[in-house]
PDB file of N, CA and C in Angstrom:
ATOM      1  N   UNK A   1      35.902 102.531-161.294  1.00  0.00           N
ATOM      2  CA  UNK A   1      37.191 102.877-160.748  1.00  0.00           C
ATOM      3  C   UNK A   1      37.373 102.226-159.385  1.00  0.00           C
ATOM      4  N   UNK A   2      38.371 101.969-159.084  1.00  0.00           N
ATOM      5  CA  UNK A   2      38.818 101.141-158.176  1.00  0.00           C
ATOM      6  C   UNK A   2      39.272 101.967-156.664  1.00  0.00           C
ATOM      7  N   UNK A   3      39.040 103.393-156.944  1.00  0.00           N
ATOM      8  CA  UNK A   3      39.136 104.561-155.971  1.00  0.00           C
ATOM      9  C   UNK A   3      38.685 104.483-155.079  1.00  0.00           C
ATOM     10  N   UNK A   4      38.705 105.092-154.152  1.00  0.00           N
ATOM     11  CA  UNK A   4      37.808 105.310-152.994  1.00  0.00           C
ATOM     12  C   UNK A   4      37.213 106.391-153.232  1.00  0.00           C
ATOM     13  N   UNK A   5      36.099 106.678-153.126  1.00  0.00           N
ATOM     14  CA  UNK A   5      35.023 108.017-153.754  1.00  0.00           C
ATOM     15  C   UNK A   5      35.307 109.296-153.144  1.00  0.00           C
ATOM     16  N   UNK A   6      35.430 108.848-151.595  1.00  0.00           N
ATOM     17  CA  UNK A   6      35.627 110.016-150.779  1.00  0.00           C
ATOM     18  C   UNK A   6      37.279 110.547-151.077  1.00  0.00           C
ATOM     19  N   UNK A   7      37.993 109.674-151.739  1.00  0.00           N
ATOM     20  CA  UNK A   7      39.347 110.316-151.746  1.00  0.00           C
ATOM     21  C   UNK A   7      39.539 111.371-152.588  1.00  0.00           C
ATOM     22  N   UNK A   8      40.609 112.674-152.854  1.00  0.00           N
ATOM     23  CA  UNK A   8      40.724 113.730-153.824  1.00  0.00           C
ATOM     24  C   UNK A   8      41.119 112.782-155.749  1.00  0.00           C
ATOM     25  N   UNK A   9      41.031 113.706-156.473  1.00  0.00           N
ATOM     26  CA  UNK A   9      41.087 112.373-157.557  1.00  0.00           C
ATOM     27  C   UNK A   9      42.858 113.766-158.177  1.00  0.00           C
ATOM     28  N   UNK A  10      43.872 113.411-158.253  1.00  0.00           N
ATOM     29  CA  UNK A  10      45.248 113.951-158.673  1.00  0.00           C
ATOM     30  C   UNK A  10      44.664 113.987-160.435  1.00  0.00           C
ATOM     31  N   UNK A  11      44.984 115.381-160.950  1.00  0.00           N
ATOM     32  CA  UNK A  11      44.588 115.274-162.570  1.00  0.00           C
ATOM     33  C   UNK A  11      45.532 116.600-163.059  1.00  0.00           C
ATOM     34  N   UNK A  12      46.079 116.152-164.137  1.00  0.00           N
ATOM     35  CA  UNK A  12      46.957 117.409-164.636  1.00  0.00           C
ATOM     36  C   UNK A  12      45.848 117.912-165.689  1.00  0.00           C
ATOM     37  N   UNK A  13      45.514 119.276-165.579  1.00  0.00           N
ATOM     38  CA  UNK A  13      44.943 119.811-165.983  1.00  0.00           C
ATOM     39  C   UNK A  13      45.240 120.692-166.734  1.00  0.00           C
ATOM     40  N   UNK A  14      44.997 121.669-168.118  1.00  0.00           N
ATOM     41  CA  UNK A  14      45.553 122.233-169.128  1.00  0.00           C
ATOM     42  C   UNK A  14      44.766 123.664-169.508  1.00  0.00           C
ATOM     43  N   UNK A  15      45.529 124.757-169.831  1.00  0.00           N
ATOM     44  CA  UNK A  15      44.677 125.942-169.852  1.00  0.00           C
ATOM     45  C   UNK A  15      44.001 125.567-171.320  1.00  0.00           C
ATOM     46  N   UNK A  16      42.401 126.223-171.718  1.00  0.00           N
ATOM     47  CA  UNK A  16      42.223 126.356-173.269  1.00  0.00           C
ATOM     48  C   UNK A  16      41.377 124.656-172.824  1.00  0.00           C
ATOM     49  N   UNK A  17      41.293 123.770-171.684  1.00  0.00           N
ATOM     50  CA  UNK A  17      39.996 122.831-171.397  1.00  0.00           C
ATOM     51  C   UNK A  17      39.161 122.817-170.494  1.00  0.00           C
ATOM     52  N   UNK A  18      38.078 122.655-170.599  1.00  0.00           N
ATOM     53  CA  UNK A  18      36.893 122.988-169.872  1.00  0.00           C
ATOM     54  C   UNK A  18      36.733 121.785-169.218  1.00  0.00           C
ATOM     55  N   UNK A  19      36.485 121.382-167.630  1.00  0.00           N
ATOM     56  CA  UNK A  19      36.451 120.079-167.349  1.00  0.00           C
ATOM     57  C   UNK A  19      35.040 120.449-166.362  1.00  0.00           C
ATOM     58  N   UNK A  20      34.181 119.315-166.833  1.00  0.00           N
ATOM     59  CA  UNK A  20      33.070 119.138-165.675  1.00  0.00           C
ATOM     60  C   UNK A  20      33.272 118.317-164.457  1.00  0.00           C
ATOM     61  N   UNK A  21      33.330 118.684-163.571  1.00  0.00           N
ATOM     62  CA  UNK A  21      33.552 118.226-161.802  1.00  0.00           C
ATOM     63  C   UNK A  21      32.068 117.710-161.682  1.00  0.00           C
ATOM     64  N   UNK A  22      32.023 115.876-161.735  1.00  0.00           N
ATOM     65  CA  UNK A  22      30.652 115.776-160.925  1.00  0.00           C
ATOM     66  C   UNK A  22      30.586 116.121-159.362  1.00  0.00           C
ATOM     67  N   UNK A  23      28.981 116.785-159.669  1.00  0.00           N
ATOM     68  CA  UNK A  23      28.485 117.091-157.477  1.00  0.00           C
ATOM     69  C   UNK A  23      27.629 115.865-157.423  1.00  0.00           C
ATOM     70  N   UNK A  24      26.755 115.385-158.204  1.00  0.00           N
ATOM     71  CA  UNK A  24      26.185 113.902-157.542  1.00  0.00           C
ATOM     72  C   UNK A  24      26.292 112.909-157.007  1.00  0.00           C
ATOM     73  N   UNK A  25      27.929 112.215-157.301  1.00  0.00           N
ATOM     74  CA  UNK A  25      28.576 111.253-156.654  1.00  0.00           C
ATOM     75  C   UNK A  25      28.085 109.928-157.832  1.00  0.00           C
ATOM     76  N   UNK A  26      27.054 109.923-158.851  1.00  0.00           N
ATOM     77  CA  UNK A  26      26.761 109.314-159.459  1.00  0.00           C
ATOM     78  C   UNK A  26      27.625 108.553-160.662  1.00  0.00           C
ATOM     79  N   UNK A  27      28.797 109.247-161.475  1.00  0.00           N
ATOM     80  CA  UNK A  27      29.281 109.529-162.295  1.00  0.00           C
ATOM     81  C   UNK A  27      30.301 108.373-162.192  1.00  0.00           C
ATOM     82  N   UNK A  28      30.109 107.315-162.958  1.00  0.00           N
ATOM     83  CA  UNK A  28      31.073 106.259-163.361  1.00  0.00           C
ATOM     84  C   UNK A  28      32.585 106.713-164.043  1.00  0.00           C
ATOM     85  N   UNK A  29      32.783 108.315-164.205  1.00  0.00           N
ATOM     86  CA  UNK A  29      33.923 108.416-164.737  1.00  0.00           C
ATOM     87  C   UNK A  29      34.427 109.702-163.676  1.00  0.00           C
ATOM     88  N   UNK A  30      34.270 109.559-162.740  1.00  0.00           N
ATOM     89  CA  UNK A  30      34.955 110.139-161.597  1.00  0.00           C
ATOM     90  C   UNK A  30      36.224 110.744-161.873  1.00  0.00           C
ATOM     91  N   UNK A  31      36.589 111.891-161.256  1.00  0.00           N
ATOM     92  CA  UNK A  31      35.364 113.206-160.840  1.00  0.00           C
ATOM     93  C   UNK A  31      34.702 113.938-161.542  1.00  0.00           C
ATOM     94  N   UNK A  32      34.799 113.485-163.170  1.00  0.00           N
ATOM     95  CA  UNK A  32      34.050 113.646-163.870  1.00  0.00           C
ATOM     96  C   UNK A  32      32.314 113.636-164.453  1.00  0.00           C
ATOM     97  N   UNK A  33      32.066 114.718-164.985  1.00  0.00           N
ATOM     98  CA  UNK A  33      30.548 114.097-164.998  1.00  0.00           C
ATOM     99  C   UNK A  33      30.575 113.392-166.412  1.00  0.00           C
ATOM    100  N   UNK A  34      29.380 112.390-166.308  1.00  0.00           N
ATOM    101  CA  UNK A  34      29.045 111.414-167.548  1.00  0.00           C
ATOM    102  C   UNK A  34      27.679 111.832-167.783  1.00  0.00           C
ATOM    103  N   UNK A  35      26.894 112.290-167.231  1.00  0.00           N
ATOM    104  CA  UNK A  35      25.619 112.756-167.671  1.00  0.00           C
ATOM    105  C   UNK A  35      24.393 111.978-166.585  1.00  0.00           C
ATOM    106  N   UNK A  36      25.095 111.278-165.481  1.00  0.00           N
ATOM    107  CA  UNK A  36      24.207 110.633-164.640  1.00  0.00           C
ATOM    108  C   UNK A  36      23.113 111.460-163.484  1.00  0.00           C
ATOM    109  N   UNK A  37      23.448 112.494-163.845  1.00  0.00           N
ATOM    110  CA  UNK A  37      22.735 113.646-162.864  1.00  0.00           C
ATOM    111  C   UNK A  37      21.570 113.641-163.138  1.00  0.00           C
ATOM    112  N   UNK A  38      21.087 113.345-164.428  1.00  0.00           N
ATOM    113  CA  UNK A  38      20.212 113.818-165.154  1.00  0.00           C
ATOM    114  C   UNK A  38      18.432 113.344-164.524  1.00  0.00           C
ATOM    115  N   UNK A  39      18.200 114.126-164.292  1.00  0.00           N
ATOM    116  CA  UNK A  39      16.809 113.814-163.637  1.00  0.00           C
ATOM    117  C   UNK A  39      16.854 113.919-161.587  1.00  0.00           C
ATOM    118  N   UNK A  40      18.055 114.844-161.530  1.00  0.00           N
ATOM    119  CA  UNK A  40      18.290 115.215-159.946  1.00  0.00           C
ATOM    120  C   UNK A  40      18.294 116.260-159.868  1.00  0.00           C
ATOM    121  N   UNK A  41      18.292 117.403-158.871  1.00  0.00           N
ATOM    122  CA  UNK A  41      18.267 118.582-158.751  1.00  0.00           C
ATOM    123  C   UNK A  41      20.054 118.623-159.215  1.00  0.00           C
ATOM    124  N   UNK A  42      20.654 117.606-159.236  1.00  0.00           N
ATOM    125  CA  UNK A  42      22.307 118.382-159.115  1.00  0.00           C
ATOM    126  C   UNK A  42      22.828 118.965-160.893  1.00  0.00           C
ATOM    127  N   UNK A  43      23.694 119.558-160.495  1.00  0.00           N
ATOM    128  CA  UNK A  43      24.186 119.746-161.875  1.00  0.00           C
ATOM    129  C   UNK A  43      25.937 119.560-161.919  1.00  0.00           C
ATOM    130  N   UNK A  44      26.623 119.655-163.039  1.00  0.00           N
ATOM    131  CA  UNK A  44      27.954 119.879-162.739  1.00  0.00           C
ATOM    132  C   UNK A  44      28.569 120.680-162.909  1.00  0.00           C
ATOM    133  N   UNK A  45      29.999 120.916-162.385  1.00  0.00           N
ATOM    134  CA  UNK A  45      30.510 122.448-162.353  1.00  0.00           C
ATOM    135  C   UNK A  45      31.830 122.611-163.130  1.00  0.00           C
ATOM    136  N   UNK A  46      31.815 123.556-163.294  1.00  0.00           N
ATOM    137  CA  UNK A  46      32.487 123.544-164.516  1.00  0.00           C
ATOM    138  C   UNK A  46      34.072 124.329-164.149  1.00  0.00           C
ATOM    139  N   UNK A  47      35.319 123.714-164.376  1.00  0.00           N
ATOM    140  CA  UNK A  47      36.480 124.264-164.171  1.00  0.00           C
ATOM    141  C   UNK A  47      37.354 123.988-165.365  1.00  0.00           C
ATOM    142  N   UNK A  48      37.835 125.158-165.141  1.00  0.00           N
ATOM    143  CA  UNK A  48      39.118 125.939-166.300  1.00  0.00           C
ATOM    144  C   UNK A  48      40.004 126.438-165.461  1.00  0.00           C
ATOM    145  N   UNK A  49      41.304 125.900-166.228  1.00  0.00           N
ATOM    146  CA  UNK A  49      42.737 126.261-165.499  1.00  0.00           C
ATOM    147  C   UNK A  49      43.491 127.299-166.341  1.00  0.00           C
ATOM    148  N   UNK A  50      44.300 128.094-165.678  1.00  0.00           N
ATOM    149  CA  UNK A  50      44.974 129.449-166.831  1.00  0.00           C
ATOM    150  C   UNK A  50      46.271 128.545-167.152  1.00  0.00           C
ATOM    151  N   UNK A  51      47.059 127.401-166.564  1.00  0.00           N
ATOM    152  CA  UNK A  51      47.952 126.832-166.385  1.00  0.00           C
ATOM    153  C   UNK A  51      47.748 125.836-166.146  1.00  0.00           C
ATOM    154  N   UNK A  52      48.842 124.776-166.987  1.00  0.00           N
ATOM    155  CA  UNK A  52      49.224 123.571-166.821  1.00  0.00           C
ATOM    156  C   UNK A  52      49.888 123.104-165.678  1.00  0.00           C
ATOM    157  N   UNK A  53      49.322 122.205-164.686  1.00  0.00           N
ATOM    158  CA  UNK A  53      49.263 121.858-163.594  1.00  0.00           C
ATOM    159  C   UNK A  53      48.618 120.838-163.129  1.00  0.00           C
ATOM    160  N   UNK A  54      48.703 120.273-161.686  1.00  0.00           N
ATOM    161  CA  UNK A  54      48.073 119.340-161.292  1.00  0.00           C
ATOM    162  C   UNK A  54      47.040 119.660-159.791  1.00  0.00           C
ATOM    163  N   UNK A  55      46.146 119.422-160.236  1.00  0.00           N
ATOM    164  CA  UNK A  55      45.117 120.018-158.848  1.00  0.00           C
ATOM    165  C   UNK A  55      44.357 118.326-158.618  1.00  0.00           C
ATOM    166  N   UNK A  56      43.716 118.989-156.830  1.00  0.00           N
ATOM    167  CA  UNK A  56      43.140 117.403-156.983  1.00  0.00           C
ATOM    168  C   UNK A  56      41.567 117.810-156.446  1.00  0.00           C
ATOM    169  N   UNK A  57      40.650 117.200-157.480  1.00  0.00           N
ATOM    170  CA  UNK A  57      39.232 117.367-157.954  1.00  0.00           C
ATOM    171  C   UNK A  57      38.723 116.682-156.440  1.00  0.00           C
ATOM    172  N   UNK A  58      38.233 117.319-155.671  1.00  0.00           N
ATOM    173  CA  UNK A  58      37.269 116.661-154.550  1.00  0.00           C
ATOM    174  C   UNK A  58      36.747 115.139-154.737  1.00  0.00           C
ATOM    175  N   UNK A  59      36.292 114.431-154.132  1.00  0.00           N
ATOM    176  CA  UNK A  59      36.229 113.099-154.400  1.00  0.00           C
ATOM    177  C   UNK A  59      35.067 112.551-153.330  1.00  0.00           C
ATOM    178  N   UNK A  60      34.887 113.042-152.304  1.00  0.00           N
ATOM    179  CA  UNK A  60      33.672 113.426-151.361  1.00  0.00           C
ATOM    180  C   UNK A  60      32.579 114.275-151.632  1.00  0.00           C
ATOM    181  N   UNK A  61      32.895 115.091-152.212  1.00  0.00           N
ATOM    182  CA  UNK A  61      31.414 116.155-152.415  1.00  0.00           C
ATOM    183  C   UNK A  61      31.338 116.790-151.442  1.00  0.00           C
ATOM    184  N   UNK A  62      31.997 117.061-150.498  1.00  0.00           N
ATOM    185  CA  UNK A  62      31.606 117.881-149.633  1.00  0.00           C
ATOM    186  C   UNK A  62      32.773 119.195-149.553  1.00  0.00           C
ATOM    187  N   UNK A  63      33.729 119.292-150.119  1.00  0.00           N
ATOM    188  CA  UNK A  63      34.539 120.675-150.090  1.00  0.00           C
ATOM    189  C   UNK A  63      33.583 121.810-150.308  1.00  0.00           C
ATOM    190  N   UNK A  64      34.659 122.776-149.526  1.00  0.00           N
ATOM    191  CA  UNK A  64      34.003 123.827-149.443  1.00  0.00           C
ATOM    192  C   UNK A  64      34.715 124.756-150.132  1.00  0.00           C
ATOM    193  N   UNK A  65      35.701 124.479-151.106  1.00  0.00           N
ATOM    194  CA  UNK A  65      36.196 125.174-152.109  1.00  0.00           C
ATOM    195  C   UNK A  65      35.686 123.972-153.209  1.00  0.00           C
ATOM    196  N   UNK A  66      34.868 123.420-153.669  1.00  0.00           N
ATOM    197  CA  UNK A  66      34.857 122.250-154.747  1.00  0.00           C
ATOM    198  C   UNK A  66      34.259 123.710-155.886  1.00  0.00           C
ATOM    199  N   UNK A  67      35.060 122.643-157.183  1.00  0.00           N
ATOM    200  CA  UNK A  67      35.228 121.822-157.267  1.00  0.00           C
ATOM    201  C   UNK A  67      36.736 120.664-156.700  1.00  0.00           C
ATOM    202  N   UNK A  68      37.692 121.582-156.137  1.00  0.00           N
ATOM    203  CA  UNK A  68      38.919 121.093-155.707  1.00  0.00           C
ATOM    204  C   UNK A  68      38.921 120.831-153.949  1.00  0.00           C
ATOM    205  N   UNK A  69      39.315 119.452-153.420  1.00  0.00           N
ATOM    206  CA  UNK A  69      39.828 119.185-152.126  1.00  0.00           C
ATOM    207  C   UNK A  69      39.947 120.320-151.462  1.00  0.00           C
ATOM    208  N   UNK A  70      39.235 120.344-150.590  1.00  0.00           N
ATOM    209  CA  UNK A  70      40.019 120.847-149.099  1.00  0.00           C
ATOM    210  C   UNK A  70      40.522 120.191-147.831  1.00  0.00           C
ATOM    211  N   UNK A  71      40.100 118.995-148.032  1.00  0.00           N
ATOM    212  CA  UNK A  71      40.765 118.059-146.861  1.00  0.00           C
ATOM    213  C   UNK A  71      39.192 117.916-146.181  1.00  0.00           C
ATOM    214  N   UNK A  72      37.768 117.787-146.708  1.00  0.00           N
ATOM    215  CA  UNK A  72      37.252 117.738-146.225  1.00  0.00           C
ATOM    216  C   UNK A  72      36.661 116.077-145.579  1.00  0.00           C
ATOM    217  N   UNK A  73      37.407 115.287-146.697  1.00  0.00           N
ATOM    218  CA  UNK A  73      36.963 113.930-146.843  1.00  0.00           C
ATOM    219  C   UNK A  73      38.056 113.192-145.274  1.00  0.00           C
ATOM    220  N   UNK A  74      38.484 114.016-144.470  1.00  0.00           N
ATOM    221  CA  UNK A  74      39.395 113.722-143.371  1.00  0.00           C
ATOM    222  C   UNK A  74      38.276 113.218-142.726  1.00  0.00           C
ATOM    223  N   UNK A  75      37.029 114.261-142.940  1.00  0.00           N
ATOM    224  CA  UNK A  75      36.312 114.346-141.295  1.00  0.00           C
ATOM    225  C   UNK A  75      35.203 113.577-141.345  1.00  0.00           C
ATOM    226  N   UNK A  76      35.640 112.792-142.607  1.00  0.00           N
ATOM    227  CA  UNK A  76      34.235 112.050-142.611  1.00  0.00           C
ATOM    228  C   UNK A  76      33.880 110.791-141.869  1.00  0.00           C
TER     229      UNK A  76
END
């Protein structure tokens, strides 16, 4: 992806799907996990929406509400 890592990633999201948020930073399908964790202490986290909507998935790893932005990737 052509992103910037640290940026939030915009995703419309749907009640009734389970989405894995990578925490490793490893994950070629951003902010998604692909299974690159595997053999790190990290794992991925898992979010479900009650509503169809658009949230934006952290993109830094460092929120302190993650798996979703808090504006933490400002202070980096």
């Amino acid at each position: 992806m052509s992103e910037n890592p640290a940026r939030p990633y915009a995703v419309e999201v749907e009640p009734g799907q389970t989405y894995w948020w990578c925490r490793c930073g490893r994950s070629q399908s951003q902010p998604f996990c692909d299974g690159s964790h595997k053999g790190t202490a990290f794992t991925p986290e898992k979010y479900q929406t009650p509503a169809t909507r658009i949230v934006w998935f952290c993109g830094c790893k460092q929120s302190r509400t993650a798996p979703l932005c808090d504006g933490s990737h400002k202070k980096l």
